[in-house]
N, C-alpha and C. Protein backbone atom coordinates (compact mmCIF):
# COMPACT_ATOMS: atom_id res chain seq x y z
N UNK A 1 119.68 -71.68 -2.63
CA UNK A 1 119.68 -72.40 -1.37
C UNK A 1 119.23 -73.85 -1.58
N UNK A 2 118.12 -74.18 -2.29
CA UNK A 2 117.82 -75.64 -3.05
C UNK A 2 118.69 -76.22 -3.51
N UNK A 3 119.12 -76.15 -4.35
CA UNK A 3 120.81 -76.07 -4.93
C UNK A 3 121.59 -76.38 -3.84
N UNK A 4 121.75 -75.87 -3.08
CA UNK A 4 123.32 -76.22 -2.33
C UNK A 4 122.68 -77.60 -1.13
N UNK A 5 121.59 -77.32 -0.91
CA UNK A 5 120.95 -78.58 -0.11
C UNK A 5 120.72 -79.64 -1.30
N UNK A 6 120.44 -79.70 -1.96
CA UNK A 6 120.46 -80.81 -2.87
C UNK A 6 121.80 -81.92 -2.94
N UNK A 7 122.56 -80.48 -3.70
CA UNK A 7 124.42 -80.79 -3.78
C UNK A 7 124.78 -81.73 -2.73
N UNK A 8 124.35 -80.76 -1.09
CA UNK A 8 125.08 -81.45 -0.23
C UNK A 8 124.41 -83.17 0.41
N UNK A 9 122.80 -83.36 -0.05
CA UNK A 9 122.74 -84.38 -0.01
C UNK A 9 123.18 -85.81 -0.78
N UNK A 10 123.12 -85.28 -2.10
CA UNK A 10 123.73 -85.94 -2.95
C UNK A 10 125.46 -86.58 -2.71
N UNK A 11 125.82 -85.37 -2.18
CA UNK A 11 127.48 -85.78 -1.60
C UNK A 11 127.16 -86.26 -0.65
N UNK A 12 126.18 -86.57 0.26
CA UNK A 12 126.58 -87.46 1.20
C UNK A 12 126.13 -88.96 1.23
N UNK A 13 125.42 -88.72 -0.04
CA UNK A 13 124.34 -89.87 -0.08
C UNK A 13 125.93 -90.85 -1.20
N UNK A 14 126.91 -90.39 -1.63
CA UNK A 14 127.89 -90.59 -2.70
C UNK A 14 128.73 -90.93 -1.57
N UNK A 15 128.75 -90.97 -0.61
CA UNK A 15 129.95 -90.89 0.33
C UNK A 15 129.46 -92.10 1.05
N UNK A 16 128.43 -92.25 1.48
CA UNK A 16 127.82 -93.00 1.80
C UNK A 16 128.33 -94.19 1.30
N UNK A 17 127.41 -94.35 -0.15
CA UNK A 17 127.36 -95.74 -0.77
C UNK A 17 128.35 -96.02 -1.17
N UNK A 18 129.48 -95.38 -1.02
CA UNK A 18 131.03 -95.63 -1.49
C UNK A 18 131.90 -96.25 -0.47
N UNK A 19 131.24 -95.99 0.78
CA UNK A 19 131.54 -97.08 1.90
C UNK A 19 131.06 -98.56 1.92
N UNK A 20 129.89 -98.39 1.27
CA UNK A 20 129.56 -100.36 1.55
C UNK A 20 130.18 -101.13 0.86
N UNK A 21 130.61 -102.11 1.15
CA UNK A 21 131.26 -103.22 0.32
C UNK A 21 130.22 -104.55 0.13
N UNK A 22 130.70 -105.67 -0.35
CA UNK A 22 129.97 -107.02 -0.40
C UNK A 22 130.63 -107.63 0.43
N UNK A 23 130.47 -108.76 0.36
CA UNK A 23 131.07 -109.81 1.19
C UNK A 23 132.22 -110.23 0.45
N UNK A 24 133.36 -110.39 0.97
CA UNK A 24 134.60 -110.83 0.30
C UNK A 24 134.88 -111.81 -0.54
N UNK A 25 135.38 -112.46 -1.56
CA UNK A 25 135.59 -113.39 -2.44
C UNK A 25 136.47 -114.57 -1.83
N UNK A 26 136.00 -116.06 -1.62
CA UNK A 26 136.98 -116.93 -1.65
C UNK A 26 138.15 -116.82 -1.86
N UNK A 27 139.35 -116.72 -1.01
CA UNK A 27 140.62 -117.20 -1.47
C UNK A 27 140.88 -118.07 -2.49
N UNK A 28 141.86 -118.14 -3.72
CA UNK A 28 142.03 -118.58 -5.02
C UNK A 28 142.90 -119.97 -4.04
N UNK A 29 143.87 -119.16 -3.68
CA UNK A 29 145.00 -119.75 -3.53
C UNK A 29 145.14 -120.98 -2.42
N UNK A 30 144.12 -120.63 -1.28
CA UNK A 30 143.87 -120.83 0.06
C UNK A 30 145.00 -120.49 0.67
N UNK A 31 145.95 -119.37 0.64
CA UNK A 31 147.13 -119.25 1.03
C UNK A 31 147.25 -118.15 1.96
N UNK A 32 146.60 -117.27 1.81
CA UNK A 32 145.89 -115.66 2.44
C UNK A 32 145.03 -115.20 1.68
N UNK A 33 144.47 -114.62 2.78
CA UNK A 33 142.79 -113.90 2.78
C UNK A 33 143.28 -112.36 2.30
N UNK A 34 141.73 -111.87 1.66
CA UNK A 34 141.83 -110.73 0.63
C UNK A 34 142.21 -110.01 1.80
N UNK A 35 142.86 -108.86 0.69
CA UNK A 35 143.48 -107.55 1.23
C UNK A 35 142.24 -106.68 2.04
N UNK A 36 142.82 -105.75 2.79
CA UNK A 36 141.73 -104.90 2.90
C UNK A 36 141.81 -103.32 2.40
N UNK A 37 140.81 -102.84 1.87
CA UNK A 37 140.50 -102.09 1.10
C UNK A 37 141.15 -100.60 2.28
N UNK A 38 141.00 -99.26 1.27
CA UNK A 38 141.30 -98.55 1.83
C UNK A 38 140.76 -97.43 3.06
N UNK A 39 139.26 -98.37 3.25
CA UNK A 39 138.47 -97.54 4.53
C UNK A 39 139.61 -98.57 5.61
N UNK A 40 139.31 -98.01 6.56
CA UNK A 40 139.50 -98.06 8.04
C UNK A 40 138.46 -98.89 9.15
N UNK A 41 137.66 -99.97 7.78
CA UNK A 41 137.18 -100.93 8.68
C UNK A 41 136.94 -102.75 8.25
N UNK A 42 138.19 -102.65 8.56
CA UNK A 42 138.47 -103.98 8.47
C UNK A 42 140.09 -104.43 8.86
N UNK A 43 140.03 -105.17 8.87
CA UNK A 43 141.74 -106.07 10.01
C UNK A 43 141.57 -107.37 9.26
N UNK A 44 143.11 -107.67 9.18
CA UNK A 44 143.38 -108.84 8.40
C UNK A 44 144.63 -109.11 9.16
N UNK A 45 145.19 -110.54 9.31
CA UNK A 45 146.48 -110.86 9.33
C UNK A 45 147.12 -111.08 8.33
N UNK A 46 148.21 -110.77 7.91
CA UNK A 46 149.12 -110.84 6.95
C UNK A 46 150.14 -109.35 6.76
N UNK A 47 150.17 -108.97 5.84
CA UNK A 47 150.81 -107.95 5.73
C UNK A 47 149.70 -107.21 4.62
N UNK A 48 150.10 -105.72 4.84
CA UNK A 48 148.83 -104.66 4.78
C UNK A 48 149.10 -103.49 5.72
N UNK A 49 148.42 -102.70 5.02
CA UNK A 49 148.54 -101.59 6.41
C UNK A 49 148.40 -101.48 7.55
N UNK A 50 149.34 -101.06 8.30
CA UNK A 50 150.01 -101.35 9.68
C UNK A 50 148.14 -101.43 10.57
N UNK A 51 147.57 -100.33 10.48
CA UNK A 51 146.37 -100.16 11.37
C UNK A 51 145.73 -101.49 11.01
N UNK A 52 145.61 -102.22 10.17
CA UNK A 52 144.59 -102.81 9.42
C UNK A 52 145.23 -104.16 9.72
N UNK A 53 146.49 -104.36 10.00
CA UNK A 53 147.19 -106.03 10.47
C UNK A 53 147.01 -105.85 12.13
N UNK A 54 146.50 -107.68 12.24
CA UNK A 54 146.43 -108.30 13.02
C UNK A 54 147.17 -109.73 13.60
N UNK A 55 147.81 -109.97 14.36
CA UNK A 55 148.44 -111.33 14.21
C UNK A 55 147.71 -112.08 14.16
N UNK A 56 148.38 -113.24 13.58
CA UNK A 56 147.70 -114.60 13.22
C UNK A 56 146.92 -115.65 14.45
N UNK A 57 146.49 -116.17 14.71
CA UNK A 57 145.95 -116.98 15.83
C UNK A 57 146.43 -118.12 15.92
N UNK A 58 147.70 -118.31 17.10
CA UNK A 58 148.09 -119.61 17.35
C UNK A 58 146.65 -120.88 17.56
N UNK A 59 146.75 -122.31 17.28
CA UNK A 59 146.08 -123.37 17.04
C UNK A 59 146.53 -124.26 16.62
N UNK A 60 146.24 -125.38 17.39
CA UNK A 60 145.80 -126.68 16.50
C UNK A 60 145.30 -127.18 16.06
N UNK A 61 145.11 -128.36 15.14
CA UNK A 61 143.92 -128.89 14.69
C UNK A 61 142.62 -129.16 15.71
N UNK A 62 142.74 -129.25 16.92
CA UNK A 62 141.66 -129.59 17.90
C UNK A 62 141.10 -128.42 17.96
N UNK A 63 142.17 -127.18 18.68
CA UNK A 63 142.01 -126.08 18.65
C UNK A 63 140.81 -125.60 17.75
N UNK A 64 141.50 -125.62 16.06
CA UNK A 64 140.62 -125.19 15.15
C UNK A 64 139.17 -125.81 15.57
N UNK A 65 139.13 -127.38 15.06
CA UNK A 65 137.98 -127.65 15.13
C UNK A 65 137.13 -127.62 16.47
N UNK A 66 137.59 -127.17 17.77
CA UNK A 66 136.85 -126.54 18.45
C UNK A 66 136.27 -124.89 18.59
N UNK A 67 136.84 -124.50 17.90
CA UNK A 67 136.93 -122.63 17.36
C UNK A 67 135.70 -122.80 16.55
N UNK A 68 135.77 -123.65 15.41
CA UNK A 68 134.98 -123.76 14.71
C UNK A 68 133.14 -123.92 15.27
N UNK A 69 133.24 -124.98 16.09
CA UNK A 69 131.95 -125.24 17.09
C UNK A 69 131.80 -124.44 17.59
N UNK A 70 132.51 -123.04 18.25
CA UNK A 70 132.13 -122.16 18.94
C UNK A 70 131.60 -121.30 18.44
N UNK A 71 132.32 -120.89 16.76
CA UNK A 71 131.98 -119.73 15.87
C UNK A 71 130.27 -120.26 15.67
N UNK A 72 130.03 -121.46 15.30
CA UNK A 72 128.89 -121.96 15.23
C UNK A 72 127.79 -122.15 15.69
N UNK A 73 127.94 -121.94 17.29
CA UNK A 73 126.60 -121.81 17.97
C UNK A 73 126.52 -120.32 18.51
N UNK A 74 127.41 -119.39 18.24
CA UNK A 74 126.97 -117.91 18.08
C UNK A 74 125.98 -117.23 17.70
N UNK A 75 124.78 -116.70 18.84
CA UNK A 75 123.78 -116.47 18.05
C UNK A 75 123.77 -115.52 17.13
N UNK A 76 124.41 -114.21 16.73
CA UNK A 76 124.58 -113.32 16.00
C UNK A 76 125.40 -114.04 14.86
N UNK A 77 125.96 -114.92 14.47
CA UNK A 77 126.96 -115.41 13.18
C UNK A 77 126.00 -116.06 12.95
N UNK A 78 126.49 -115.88 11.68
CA UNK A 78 126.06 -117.53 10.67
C UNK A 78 127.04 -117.95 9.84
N UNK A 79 127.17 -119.16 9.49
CA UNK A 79 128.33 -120.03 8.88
C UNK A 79 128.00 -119.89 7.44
N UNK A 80 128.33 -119.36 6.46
CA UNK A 80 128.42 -119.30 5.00
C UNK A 80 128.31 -120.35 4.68
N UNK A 81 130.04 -120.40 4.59
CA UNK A 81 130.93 -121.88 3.65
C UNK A 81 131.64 -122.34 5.07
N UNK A 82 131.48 -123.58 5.12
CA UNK A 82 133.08 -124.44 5.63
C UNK A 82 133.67 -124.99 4.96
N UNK A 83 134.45 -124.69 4.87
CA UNK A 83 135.18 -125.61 3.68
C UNK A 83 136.33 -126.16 4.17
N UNK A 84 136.53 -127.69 5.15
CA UNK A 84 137.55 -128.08 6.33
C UNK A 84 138.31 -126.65 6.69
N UNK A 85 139.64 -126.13 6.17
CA UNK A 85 140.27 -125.72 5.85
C UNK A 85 139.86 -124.00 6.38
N UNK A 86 138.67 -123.69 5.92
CA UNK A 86 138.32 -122.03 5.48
C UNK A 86 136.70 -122.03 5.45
N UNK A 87 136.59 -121.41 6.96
CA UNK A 87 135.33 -120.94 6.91
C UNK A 87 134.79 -119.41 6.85
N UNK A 88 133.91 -119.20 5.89
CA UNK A 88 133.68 -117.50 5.43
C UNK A 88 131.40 -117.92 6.58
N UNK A 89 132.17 -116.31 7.11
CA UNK A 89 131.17 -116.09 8.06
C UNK A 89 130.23 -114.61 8.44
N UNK A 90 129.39 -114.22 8.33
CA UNK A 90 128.78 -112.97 8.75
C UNK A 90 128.13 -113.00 10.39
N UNK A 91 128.83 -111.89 11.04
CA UNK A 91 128.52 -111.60 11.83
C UNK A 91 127.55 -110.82 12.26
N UNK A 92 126.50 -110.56 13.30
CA UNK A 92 125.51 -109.14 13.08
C UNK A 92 125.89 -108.45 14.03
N UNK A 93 126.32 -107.39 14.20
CA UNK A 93 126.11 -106.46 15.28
C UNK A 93 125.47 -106.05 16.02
N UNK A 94 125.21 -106.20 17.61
CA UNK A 94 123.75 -106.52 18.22
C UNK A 94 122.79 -105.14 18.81
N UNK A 95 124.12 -104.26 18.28
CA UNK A 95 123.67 -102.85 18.61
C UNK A 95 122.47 -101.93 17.50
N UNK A 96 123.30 -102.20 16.46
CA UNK A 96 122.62 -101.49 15.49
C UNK A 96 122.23 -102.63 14.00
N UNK A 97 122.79 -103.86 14.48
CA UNK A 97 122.06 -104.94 12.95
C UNK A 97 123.31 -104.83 11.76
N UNK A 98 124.44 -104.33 12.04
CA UNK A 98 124.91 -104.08 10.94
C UNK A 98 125.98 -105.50 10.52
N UNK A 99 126.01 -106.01 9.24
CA UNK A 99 126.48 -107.52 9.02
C UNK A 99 127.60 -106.80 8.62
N UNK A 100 128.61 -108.07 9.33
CA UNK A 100 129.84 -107.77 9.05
C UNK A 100 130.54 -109.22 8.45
N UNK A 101 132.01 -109.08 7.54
CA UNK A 101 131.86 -110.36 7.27
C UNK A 101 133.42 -110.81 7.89
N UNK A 102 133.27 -111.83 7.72
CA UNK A 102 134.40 -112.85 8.56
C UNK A 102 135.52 -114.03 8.08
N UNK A 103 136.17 -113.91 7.71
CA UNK A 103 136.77 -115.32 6.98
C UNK A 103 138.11 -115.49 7.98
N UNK A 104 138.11 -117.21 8.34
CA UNK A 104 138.98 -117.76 8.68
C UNK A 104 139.41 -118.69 8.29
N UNK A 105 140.59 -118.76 8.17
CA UNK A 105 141.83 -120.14 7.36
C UNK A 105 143.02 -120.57 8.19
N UNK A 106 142.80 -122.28 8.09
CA UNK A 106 143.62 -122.53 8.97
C UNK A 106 144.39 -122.92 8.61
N UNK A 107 146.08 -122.77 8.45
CA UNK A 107 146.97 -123.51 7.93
C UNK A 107 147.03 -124.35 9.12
N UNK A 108 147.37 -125.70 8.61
CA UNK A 108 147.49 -126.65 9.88
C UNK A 108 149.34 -127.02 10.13
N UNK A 109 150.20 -126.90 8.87
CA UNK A 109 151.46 -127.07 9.08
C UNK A 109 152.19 -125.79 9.75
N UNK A 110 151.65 -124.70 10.15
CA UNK A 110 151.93 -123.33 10.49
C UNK A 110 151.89 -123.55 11.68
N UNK A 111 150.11 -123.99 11.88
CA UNK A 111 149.36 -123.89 13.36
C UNK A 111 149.12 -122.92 13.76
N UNK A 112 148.56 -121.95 12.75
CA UNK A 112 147.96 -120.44 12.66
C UNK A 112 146.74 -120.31 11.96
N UNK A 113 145.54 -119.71 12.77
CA UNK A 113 144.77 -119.01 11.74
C UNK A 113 144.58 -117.88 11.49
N UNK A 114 144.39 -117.91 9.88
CA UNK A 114 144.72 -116.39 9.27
C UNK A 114 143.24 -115.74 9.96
N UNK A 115 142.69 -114.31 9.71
CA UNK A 115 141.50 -113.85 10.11
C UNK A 115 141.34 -112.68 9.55
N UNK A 116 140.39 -112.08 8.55
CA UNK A 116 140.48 -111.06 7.91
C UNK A 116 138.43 -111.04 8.63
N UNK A 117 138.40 -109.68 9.50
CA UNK A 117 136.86 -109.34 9.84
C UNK A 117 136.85 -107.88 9.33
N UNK A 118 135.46 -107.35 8.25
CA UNK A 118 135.72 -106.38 7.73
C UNK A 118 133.98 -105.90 7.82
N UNK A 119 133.67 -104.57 7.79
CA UNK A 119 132.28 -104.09 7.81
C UNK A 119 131.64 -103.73 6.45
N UNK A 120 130.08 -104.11 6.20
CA UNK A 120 129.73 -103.82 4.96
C UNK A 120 129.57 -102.89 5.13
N UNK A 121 129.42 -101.66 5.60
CA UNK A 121 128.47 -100.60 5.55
C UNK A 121 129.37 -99.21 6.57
N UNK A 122 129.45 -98.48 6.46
CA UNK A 122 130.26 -97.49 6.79
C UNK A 122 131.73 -97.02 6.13
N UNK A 123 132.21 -95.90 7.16
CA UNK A 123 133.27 -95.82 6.82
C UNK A 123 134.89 -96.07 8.08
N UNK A 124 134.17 -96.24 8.72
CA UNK A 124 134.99 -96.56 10.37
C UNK A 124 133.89 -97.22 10.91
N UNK A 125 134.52 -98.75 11.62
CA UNK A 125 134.18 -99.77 12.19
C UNK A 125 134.19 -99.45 14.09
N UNK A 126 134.84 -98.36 13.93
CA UNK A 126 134.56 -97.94 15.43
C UNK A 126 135.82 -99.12 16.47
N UNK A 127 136.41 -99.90 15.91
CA UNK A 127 137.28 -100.78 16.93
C UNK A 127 136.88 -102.18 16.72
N UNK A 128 135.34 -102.35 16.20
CA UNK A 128 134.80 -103.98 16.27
C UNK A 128 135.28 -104.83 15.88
N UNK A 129 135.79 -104.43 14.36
CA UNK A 129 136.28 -105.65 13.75
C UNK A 129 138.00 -106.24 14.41
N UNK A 130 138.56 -105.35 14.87
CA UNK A 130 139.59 -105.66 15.85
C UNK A 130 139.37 -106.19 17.28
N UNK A 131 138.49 -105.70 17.58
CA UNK A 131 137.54 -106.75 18.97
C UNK A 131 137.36 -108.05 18.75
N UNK A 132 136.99 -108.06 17.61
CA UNK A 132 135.98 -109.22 16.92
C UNK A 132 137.61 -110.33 17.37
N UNK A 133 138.79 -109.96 16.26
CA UNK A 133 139.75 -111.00 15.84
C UNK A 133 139.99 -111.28 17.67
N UNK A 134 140.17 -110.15 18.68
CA UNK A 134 140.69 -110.42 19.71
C UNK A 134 140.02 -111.59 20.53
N UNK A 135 138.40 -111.39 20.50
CA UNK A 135 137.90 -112.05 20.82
C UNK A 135 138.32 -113.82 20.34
N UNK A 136 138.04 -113.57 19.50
CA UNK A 136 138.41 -115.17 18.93
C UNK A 136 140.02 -116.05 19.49
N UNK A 137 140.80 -114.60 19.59
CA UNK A 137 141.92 -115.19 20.09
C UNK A 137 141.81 -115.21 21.57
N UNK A 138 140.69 -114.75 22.25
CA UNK A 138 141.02 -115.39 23.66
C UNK A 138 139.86 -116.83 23.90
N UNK A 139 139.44 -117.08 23.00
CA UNK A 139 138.13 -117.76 22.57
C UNK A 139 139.26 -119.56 22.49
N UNK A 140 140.14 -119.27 21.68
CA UNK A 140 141.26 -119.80 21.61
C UNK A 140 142.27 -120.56 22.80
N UNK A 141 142.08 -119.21 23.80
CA UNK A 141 142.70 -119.55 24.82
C UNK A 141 142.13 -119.91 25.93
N UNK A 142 140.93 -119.92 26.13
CA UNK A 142 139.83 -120.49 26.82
C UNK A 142 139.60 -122.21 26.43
N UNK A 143 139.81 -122.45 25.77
CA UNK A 143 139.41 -123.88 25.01
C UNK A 143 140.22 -124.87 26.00
């Protein structure tokens, strides 16, 4: 009976930590944002698995750089990197604390920004990180 309670904590404690990720890596290319992995919490625009794509966020340069000021005085975010172009961001979740991370890139000859929001810690994001991109796109349309 020790034995099988052991086993089964161990498997969950393996299941567990096989859900957290880090925070995502800079784009090489600045061309599109990393893929997303094969849990079920995280959304990206581009192409990827159907659940996991999001469209891109119409903008302009004003646009952006007002998106940007907004992402910025968010009390739960904090701004990583800006880098004109591509800002990488963590979000906190105000329910339970859990950091999530954020990267946005703006092509300006497109007049789209890309948006990949993904969770460190679990294995289902519960809907947020798809809230999250929506939000921004009505954030967008508010401006």
């Amino acid at each position: 009976m020790r034995y099988k309670k052991a086993l089964t904590s161990a498997l969950g404690a393996a299941i567990l930590l096989s859900a957290c990720t880090s925070a995502p890596e800079k784009p090489a290319s600045m061309t599109a944002l990393p893929e997303c992995g094969w849990l079920p919490n995280c959304v990206r625009t581009g192409s990827g698995e159907a659940a996991a794509t999001v469209k891109p966020l119409a903008a302009s340069e004003a646009n952006w750089q007002a998106l940007k000021g907004w992402v910025a005085q968010q009390p739960n975010w904090e701004v990583i990197e800006d880098d004109g172009n591509f800002m990488q961001l963590t979000a906190t979740t105000p329910t339970m604390g859990f950091t999530d991370d954020v990267q946005l890139l703006f092509n300006p000859k497109q007049q789209v920004i890309q948006v990949r929001s993904s969770s460190r810690l679990g294995i289902s994001d519960m809907g947020t990180n798809a809230r999250r991109v929506e939000m921004l796109r009505q954030q967008l349309v508010d401006l």
